[in-house]
Protein backbone atom coordinates (compact mmCIF):
# COMPACT_ATOMS: atom_id res chain seq x y z
CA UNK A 1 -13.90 23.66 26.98
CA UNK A 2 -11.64 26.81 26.19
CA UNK A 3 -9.39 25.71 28.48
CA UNK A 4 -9.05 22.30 27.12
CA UNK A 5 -8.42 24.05 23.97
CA UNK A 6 -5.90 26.34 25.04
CA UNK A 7 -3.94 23.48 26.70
CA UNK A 8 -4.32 21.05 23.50
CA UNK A 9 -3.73 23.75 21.45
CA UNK A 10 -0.22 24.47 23.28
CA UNK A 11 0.63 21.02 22.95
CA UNK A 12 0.05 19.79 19.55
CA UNK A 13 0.15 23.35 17.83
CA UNK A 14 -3.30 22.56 16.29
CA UNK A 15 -7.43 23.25 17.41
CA UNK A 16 -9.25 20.17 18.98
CA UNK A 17 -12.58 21.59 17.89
CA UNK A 18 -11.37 22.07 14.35
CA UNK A 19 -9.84 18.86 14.19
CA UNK A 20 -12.73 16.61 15.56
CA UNK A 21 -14.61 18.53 13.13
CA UNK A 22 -12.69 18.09 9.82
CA UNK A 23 -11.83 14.57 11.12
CA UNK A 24 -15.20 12.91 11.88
CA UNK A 25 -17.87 15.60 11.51
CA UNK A 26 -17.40 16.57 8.13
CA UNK A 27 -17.57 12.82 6.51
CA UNK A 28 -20.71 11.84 8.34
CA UNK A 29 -22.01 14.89 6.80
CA UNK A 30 -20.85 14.18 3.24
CA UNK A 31 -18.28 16.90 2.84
CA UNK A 32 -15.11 16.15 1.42
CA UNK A 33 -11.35 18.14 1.20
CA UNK A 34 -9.83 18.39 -2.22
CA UNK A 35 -7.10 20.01 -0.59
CA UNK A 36 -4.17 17.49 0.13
CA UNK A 37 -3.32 17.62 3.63
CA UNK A 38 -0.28 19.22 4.08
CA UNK A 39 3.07 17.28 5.09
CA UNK A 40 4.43 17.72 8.43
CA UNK A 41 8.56 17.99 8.93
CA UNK A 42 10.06 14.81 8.84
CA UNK A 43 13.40 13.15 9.91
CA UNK A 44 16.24 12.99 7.66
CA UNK A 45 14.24 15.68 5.13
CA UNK A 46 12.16 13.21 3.92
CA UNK A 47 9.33 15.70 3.53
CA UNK A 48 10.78 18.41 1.25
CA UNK A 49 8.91 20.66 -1.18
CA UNK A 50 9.69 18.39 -3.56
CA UNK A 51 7.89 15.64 -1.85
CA UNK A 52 4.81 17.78 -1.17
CA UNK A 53 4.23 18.90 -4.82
CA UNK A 54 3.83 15.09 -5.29
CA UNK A 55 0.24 13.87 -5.59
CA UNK A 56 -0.10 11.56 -1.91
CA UNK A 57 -2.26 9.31 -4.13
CA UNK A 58 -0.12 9.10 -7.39
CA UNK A 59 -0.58 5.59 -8.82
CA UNK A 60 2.50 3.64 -9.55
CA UNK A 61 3.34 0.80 -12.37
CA UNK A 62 4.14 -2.51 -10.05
CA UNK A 63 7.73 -3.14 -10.78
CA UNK A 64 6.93 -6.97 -10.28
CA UNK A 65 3.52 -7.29 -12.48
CA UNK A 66 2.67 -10.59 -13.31
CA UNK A 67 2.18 -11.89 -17.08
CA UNK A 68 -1.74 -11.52 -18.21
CA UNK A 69 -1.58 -14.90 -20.59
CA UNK A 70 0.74 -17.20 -18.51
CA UNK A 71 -0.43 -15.72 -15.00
CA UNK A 72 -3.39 -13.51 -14.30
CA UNK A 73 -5.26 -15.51 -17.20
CA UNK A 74 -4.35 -18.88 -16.11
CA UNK A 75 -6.03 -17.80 -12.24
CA UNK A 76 -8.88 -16.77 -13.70
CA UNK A 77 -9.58 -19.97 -15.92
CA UNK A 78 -8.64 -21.90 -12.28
CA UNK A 79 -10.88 -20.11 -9.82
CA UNK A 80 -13.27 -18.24 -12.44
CA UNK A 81 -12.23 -15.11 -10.55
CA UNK A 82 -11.13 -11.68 -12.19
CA UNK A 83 -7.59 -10.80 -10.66
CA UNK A 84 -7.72 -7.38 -12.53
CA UNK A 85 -10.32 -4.62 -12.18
CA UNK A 86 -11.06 -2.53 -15.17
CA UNK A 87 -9.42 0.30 -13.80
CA UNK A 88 -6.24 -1.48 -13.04
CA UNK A 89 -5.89 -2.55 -17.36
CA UNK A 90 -7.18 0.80 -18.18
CA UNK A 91 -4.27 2.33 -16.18
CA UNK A 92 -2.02 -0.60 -17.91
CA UNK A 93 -3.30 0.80 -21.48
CA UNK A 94 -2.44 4.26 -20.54
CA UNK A 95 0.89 3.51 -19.78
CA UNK A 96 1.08 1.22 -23.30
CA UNK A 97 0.01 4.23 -25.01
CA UNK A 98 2.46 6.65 -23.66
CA UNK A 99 5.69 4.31 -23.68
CA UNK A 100 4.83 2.29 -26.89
CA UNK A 101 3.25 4.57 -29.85
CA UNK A 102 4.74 7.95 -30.55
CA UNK A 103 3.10 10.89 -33.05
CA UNK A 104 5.22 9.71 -35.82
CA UNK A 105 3.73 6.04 -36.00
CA UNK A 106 1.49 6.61 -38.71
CA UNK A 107 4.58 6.98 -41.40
CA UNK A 108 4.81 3.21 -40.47
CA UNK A 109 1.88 0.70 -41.10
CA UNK A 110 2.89 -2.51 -38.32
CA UNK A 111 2.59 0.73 -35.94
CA UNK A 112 0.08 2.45 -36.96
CA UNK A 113 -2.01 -1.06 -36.24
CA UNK A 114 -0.43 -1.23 -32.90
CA UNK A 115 -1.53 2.28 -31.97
CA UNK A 116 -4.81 1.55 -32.32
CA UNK A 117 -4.52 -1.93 -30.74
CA UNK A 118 -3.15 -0.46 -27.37
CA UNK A 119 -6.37 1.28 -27.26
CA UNK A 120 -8.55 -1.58 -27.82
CA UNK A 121 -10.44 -3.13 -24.97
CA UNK A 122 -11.46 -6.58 -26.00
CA UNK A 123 -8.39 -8.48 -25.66
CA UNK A 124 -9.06 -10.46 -28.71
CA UNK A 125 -9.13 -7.85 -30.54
CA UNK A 126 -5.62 -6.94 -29.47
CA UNK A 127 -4.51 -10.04 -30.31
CA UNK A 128 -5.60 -9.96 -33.54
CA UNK A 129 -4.23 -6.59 -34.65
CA UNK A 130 -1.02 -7.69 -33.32
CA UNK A 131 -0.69 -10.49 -35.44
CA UNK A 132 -1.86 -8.58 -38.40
CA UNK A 133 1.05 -6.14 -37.95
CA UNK A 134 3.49 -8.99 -38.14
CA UNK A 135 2.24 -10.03 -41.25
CA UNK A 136 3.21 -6.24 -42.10
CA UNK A 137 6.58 -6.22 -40.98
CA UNK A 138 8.56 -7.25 -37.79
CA UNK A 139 6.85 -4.99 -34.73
CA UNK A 140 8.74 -5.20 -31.78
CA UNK A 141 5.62 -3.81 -30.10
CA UNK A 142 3.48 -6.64 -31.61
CA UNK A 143 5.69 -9.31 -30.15
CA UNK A 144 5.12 -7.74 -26.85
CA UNK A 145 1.75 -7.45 -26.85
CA UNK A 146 1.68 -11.32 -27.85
CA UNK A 147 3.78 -12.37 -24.86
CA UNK A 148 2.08 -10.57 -22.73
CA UNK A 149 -1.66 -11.72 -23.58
CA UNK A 150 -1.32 -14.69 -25.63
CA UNK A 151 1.42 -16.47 -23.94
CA UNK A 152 0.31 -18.71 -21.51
CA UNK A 153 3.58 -19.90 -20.28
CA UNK A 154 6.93 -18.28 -18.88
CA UNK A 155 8.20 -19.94 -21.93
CA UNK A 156 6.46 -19.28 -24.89
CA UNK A 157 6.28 -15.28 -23.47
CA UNK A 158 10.24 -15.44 -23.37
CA UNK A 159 10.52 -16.94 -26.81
CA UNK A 160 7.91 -13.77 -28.20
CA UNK A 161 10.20 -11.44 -26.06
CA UNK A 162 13.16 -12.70 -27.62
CA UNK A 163 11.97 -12.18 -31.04
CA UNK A 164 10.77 -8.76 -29.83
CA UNK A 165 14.45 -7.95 -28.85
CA UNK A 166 15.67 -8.27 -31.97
CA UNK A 167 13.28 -6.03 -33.68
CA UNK A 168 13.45 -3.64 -31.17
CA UNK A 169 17.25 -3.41 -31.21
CA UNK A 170 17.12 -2.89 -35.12
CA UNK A 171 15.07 0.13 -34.42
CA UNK A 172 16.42 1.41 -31.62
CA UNK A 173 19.93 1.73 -33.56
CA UNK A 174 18.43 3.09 -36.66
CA UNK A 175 15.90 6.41 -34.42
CA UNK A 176 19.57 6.53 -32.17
CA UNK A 177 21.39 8.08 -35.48
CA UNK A 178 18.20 9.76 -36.43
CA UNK A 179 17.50 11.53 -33.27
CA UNK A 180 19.18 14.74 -33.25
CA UNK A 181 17.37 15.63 -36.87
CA UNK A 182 14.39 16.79 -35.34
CA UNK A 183 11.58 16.46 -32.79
CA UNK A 184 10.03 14.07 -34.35
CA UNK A 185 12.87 11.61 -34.71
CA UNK A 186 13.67 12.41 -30.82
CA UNK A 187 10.16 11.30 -30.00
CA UNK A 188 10.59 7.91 -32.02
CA UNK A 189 13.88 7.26 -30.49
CA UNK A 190 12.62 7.91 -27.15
CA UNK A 191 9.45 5.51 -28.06
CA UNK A 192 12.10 2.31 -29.13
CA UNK A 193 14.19 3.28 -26.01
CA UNK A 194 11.12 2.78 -23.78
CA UNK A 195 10.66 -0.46 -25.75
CA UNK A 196 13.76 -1.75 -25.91
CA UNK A 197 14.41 -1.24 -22.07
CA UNK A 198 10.32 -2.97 -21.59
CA UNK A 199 11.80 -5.72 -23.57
CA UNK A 200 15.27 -6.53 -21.53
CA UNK A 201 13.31 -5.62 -18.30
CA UNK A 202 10.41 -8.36 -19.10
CA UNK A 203 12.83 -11.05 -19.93
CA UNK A 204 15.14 -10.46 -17.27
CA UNK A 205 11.77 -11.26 -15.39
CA UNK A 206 11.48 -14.36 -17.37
CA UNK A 207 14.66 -15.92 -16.46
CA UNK A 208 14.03 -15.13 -12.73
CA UNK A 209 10.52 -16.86 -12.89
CA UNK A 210 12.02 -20.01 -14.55
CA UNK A 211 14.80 -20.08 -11.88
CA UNK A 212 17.73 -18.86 -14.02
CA UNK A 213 17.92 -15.88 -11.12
CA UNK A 214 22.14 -15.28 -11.74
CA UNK A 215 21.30 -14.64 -15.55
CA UNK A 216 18.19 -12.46 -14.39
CA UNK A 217 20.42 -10.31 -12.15
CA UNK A 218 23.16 -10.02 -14.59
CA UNK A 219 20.57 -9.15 -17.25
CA UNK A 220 19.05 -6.23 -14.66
CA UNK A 221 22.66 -5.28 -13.60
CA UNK A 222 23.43 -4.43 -17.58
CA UNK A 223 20.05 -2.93 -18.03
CA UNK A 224 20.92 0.03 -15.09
CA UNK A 225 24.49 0.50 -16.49
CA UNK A 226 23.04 1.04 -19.75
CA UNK A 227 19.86 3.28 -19.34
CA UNK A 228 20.83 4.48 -15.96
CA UNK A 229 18.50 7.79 -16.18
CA UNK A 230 15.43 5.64 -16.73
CA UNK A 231 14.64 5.30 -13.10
CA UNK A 232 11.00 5.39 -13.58
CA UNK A 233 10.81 1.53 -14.24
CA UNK A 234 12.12 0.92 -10.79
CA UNK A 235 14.47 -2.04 -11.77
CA UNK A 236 16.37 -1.87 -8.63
CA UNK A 237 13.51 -3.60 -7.08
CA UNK A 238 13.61 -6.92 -9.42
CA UNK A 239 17.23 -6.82 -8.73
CA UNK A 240 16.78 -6.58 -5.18
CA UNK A 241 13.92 -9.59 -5.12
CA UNK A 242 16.62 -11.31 -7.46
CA UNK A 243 19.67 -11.19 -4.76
CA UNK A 244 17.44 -12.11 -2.11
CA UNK A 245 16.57 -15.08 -3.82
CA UNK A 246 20.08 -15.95 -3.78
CA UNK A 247 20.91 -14.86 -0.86
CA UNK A 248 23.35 -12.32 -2.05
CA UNK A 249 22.90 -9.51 1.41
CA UNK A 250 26.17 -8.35 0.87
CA UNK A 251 25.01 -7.22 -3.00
CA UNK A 252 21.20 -6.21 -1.38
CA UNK A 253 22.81 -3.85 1.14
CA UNK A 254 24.90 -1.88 -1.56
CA UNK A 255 22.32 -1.82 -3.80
CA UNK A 256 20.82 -0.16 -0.54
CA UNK A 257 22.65 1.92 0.10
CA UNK A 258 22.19 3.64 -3.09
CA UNK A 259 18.68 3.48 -3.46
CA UNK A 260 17.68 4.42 0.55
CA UNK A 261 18.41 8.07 -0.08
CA UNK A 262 16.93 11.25 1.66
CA UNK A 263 16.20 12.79 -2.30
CA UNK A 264 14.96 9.31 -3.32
CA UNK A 265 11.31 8.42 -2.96
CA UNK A 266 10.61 5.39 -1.07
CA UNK A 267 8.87 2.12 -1.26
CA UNK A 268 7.80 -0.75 0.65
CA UNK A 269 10.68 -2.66 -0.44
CA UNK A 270 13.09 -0.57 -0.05
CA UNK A 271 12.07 -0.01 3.64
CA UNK A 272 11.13 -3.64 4.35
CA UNK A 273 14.36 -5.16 2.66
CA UNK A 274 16.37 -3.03 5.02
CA UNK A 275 14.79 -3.97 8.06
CA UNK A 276 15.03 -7.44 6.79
CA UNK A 277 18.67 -7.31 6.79
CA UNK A 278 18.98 -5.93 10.07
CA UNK A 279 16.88 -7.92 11.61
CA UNK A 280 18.74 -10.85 10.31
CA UNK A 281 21.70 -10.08 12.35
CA UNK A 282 20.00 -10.57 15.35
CA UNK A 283 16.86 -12.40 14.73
CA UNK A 284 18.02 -16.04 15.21
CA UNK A 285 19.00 -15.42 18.96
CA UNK A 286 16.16 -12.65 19.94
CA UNK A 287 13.85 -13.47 22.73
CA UNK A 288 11.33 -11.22 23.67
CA UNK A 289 11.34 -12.34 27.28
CA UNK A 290 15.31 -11.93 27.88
CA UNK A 291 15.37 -8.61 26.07
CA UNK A 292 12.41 -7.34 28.86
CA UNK A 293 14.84 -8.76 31.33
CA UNK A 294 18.19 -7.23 29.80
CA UNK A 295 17.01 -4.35 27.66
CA UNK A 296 17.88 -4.18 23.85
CA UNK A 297 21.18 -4.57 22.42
CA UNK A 298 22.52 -2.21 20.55
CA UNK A 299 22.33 -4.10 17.01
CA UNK A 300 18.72 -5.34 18.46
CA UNK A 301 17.51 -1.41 18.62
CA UNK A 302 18.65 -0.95 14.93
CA UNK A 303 16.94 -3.82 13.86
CA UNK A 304 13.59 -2.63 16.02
CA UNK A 305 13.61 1.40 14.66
CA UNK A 306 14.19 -0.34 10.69
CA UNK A 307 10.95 -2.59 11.74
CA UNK A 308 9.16 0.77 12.48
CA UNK A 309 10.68 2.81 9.89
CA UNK A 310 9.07 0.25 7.35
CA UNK A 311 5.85 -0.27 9.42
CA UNK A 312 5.36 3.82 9.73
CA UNK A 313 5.63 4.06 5.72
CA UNK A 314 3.49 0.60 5.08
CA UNK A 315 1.61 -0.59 7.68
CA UNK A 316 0.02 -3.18 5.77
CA UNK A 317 2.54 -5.09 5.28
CA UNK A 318 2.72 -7.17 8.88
CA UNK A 319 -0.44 -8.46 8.74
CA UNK A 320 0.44 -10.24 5.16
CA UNK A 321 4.07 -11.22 6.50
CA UNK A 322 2.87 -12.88 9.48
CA UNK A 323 -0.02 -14.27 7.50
CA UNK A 324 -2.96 -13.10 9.69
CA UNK A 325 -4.19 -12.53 5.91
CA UNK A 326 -4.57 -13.54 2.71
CA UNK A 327 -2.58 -12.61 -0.38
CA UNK A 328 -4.09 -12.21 -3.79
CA UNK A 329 -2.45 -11.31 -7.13
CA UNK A 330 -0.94 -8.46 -6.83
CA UNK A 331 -2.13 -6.12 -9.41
CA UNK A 332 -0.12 -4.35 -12.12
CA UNK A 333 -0.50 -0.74 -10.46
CA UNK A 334 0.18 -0.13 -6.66
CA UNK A 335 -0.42 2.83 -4.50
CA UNK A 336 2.44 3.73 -2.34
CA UNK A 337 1.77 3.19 1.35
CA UNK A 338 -1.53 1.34 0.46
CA UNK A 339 -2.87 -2.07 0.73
CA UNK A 340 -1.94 -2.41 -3.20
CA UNK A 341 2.04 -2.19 -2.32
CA UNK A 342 1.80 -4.49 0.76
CA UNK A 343 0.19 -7.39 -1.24
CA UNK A 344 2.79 -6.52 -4.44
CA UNK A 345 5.50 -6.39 -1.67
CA UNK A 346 4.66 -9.49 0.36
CA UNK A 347 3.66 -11.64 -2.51
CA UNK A 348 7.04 -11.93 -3.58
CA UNK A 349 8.94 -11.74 -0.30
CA UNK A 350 7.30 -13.46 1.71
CA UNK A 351 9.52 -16.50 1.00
CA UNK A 352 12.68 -14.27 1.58
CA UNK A 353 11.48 -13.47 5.56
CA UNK A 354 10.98 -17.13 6.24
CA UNK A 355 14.18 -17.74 4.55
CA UNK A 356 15.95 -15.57 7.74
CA UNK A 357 15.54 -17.86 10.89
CA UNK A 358 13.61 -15.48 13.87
CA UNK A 359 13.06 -12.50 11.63
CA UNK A 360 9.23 -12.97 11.63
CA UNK A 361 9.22 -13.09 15.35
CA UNK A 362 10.89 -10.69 15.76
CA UNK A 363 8.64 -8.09 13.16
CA UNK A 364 5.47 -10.21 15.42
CA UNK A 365 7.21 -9.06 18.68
CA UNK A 366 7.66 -5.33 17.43
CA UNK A 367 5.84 -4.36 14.40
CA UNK A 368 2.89 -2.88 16.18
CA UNK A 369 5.00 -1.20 18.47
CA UNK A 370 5.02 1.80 15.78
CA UNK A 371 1.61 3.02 16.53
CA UNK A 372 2.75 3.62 20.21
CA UNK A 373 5.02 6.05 18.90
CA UNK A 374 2.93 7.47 16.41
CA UNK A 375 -0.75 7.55 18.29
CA UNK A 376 -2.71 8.25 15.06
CA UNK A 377 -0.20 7.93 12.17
CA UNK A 378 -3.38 8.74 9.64
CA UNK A 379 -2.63 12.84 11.08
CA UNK A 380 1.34 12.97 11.84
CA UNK A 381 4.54 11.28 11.02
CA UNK A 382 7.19 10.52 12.95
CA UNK A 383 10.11 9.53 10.33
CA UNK A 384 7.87 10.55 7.13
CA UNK A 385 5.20 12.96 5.57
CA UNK A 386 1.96 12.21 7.47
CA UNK A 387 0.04 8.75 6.24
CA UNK A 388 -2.37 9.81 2.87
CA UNK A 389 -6.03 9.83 3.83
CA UNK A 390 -6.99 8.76 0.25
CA UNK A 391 -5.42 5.59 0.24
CA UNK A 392 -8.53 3.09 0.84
CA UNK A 393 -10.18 4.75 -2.35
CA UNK A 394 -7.24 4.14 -4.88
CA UNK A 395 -7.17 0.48 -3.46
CA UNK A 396 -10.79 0.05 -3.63
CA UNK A 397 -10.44 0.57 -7.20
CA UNK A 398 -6.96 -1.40 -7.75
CA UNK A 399 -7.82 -4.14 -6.16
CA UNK A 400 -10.41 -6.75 -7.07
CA UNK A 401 -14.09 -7.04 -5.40
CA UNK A 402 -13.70 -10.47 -3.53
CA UNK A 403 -10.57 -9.04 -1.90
CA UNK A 404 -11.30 -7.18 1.70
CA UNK A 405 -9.32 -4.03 1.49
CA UNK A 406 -6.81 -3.27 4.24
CA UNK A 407 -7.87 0.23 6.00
CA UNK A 408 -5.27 -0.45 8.59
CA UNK A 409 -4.77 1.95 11.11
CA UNK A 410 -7.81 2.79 11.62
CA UNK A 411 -8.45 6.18 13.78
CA UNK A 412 -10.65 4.29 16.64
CA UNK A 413 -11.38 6.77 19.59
CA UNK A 414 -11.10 4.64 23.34
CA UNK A 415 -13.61 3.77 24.91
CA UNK A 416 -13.19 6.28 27.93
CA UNK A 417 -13.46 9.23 25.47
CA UNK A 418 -16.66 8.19 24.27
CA UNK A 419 -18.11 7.74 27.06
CA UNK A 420 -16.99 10.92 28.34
CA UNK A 421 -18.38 12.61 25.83
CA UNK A 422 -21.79 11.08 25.46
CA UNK A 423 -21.94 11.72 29.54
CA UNK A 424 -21.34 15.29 28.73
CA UNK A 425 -23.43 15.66 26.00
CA UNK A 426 -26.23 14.37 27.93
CA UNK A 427 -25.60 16.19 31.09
CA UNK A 428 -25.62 19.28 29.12
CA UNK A 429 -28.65 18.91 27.66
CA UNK A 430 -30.92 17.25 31.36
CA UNK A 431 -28.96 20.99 32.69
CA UNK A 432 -30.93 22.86 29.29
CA UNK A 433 -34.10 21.46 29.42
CA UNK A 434 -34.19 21.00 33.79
CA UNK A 435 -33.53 25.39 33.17
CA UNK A 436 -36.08 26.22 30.53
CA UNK A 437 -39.01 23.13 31.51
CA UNK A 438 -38.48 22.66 35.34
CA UNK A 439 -41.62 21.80 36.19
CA UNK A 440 -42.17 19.56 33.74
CA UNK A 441 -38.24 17.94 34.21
CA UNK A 442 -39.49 17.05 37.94
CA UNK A 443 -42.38 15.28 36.59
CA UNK A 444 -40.26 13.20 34.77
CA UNK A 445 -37.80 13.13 37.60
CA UNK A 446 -40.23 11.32 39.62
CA UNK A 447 -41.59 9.37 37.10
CA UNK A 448 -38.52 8.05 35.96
CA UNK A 449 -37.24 7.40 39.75
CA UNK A 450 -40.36 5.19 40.16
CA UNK A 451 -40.14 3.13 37.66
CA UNK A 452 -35.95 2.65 38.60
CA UNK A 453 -36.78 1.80 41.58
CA UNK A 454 -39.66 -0.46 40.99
CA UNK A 455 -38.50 -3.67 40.97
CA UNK A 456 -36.48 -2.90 44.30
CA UNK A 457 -40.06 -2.11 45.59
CA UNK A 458 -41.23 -5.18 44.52
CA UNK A 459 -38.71 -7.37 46.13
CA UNK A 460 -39.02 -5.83 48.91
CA UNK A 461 -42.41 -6.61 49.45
CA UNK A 462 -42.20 -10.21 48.41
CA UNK A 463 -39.01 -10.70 50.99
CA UNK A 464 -41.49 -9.08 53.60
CA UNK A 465 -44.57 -11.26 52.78
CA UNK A 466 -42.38 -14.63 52.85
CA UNK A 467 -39.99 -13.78 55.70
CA UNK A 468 -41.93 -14.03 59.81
CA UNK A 469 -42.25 -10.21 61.28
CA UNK A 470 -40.37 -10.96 64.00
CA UNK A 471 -37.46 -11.69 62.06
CA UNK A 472 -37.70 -8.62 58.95
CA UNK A 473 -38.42 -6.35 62.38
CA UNK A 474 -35.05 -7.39 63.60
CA UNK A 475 -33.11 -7.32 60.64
CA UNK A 476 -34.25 -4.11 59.46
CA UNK A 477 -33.47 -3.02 63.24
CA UNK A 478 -29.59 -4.10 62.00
């Protein structure tokens, strides 16, 4: 055993014993780490200090969340199913909270209603307050809250959005000549920026959904130009889902290129759009069985390495891709690497992978090729920070009860090491109990012996009762 150690220890630069122990011993036992696991080198720098001071398990808003009233609402009323766990809206109304209200609401009635309308629970109660803060004055934050929940078509949530657009755009001019008078007009023009950028964001969504996609990536285009520092909203992934819809790679791949940056953080579509477009230079004429007989091309090894760059951050993806599952709704927070990004991610391209003739084969032919080169991913990267451990509880919690979370990888131990170790274990302890009870061990011994050998015994002496003497005398003679 210290041997072994030594020798793994040279190798990996870590303790077997400790491992095994923090890895499997210590959850069967109920203990859990706090401690985030720290974040090995990776390629390119993409785990930097600044990338370990990050939470692994931060929660994200989903870029590409669907409309409660026209959407999520309109499943529910279909299939009687909840797409949305509590925590999911509670995250939602967090986030409404924080980008919609600001300290100085209560100088304004229509806001001072909608403060205390984000914070309601019951969504007709939301409703409600909205529409009583119109009667006030016109709330830009009112209007979204009505095409968001009431709305139960692309359409009529549009129409609310564009009537939120205006009132938001009268504010947002009046708090931009206000702002440098104090904190408190800073906060409120900071509030109707967040609003007015929601607003243009949302319907730019709208126009995509209802297949107006140039006007939606125009709109998108203008919104970055305008509010470039707001990068939290992530609107570089609508416009990427946008061009791929219209088939625009030349646009996706500069968009790209400024997005799939060492100092950026990634996502699943980021990653996965890449390898999409380099697979899509080869994918129509790939065969798996001429590229075992030739080797791999040099544009063919590109389009391999992007497969298991984007498999190594998201391995969940593949398995809704190649639909050996089902997709759900995706739900209007994801976790980053988790199950929660692959269905947000595949949900809505999906439709651009079968649009590229062979690329699907060719992720089938490679995709799991990545956990060859990375034997337990959940412990080490290869090209990024090592895969979060806490993953499967933040989906558990996103994601609705009648879905079956993806755990995928799993750490599964062969076969061969198993039964090594139960064959040592056991020997060890026959070796123990043969030293301090021998006498007692060679009862046993025998009695156990016996009884193995029992039913040879006994078919022994039915072979020698039906065969003739003669013959069993000369066959045992043999």
């Amino acid at each position: 055993l210290q041997i072994f150690e030594w020798w793994y220890f040279r190798k990996y630069g870590t303790s077997f014993i400790e491992q095994v122990s923090v890895s499997h011993l210590r959850p069967l036992l109920g203990g859990v780490d706090n401690s985030a696991p720290s974040a090995a080198s990776a390629a390119g720098g993409d785990a930097d200090s600044n990338r370990q001071s990050v939470s692994e398990c931060k929660v994200w808003r989903n870029p590409l969340n669907l409309f409660r009233g026209a959407e999520y609402n309109r499943y529910t009323w279909v299939t009687g199913r909840e797409p949305l766990t509590y925590y999911d809206m509670n995250l939602s109304a967090q986030d409404h909270q924080t980008f919609f209200t600001c300290d100085t609401d209560h100088l304004r009635p229509a806001d001072a209603i909608m403060q205390k309308a984000w914070r309601e629970r019951n969504p007709q109660a939301r409703i409600s307050a909205a529409h009583e803060a119109l009667e006030l004055n016109e709330c830009a934050t009112a209007y979204i809250l009505l095409a968001e929940e009431e709305a139960t078509t692309i359409v009529e949530a549009e129409k609310l959005f564009k009537q939120a657009l205006k009132a938001g755009e009268g504010c947002y001019r009046r708090s931009q000549q206000l702002q440098h008078h104090g904190a408190q007009y800073e906060a409120q023009h900071r509030r109707d920026t967040n609003v007015l950028v929601y607003i243009k964001r949302r319907l730019a969504m709208c126009a995509r959904k209802l297949g107006r996609t140039r006007e939606a990536v125009k709109m998108m285009r203008d919104l970055m130009k305008e509010f470039p520092l707001l990068s939290m909203f992530n609107i570089h992934e609508n416009l990427l889902e946008a061009l791929l819809e219209l088939q625009a790679y030349a646009d996706v791949q500069a968009v790209l290129a400024k997005y799939d940056d060492i100092s950026l953080p990634k996502s699943a579509t980021i990653c996965y759009t890449a390898a999409l477009l380099k697979a899509r230079a080869v994918s129509d004429k790939f065969s798996p069985e001429a590229a075992s007989r030739r080797g791999l091309s040099t544009a063919e090894m590109n389009a391999v390495e992007a497969i298991h760059r984007a498999v190594e951050f998201n391995p969940h993806v593949p398995k809704y891709l190649l639909e050996m599952k089902s997709l759900i709704l995706p739900p209007e927070h994801i976790l980053k690497r988790g199950d929660s990004e692959a269905i947000a991610y595949a949900f809505f391209h999906l439709q651009h992978w079968k649009r590229v003739e062979g690329a699907l084969n060719l992720l089938h032919c490679t995709w799991e090729g990545t956990f060859r080169m990375i034997p337990y991913p959940l412990e080490k990267g290869h090209l990024f920070y090592p895969y979060p451990i806490c993953t499967e509880t933040a989906d558990r919690e996103l994601l609705p009860s009648f879905h079956e979370v993806s755990v995928y990888p799993k750490k599964e131990l062969p076969f061969f090491i198993l039964f090594t170790a139960g064959l040592c274990s056991f020997t060890a302890m026959l070796a123990l109990l043969t030293h301090q009870f021998p006498e007692l061990m060679g009862v046993f011994a025998k009695a156990f012996l016996s009884t193995l050998f029992a039913p040879l015994n006994f078919v022994m002496e039915k072979v020698e009762s039906i065969l003739p003497s003669s013959l069993w005398h000369q066959l045992t003679r043999i």
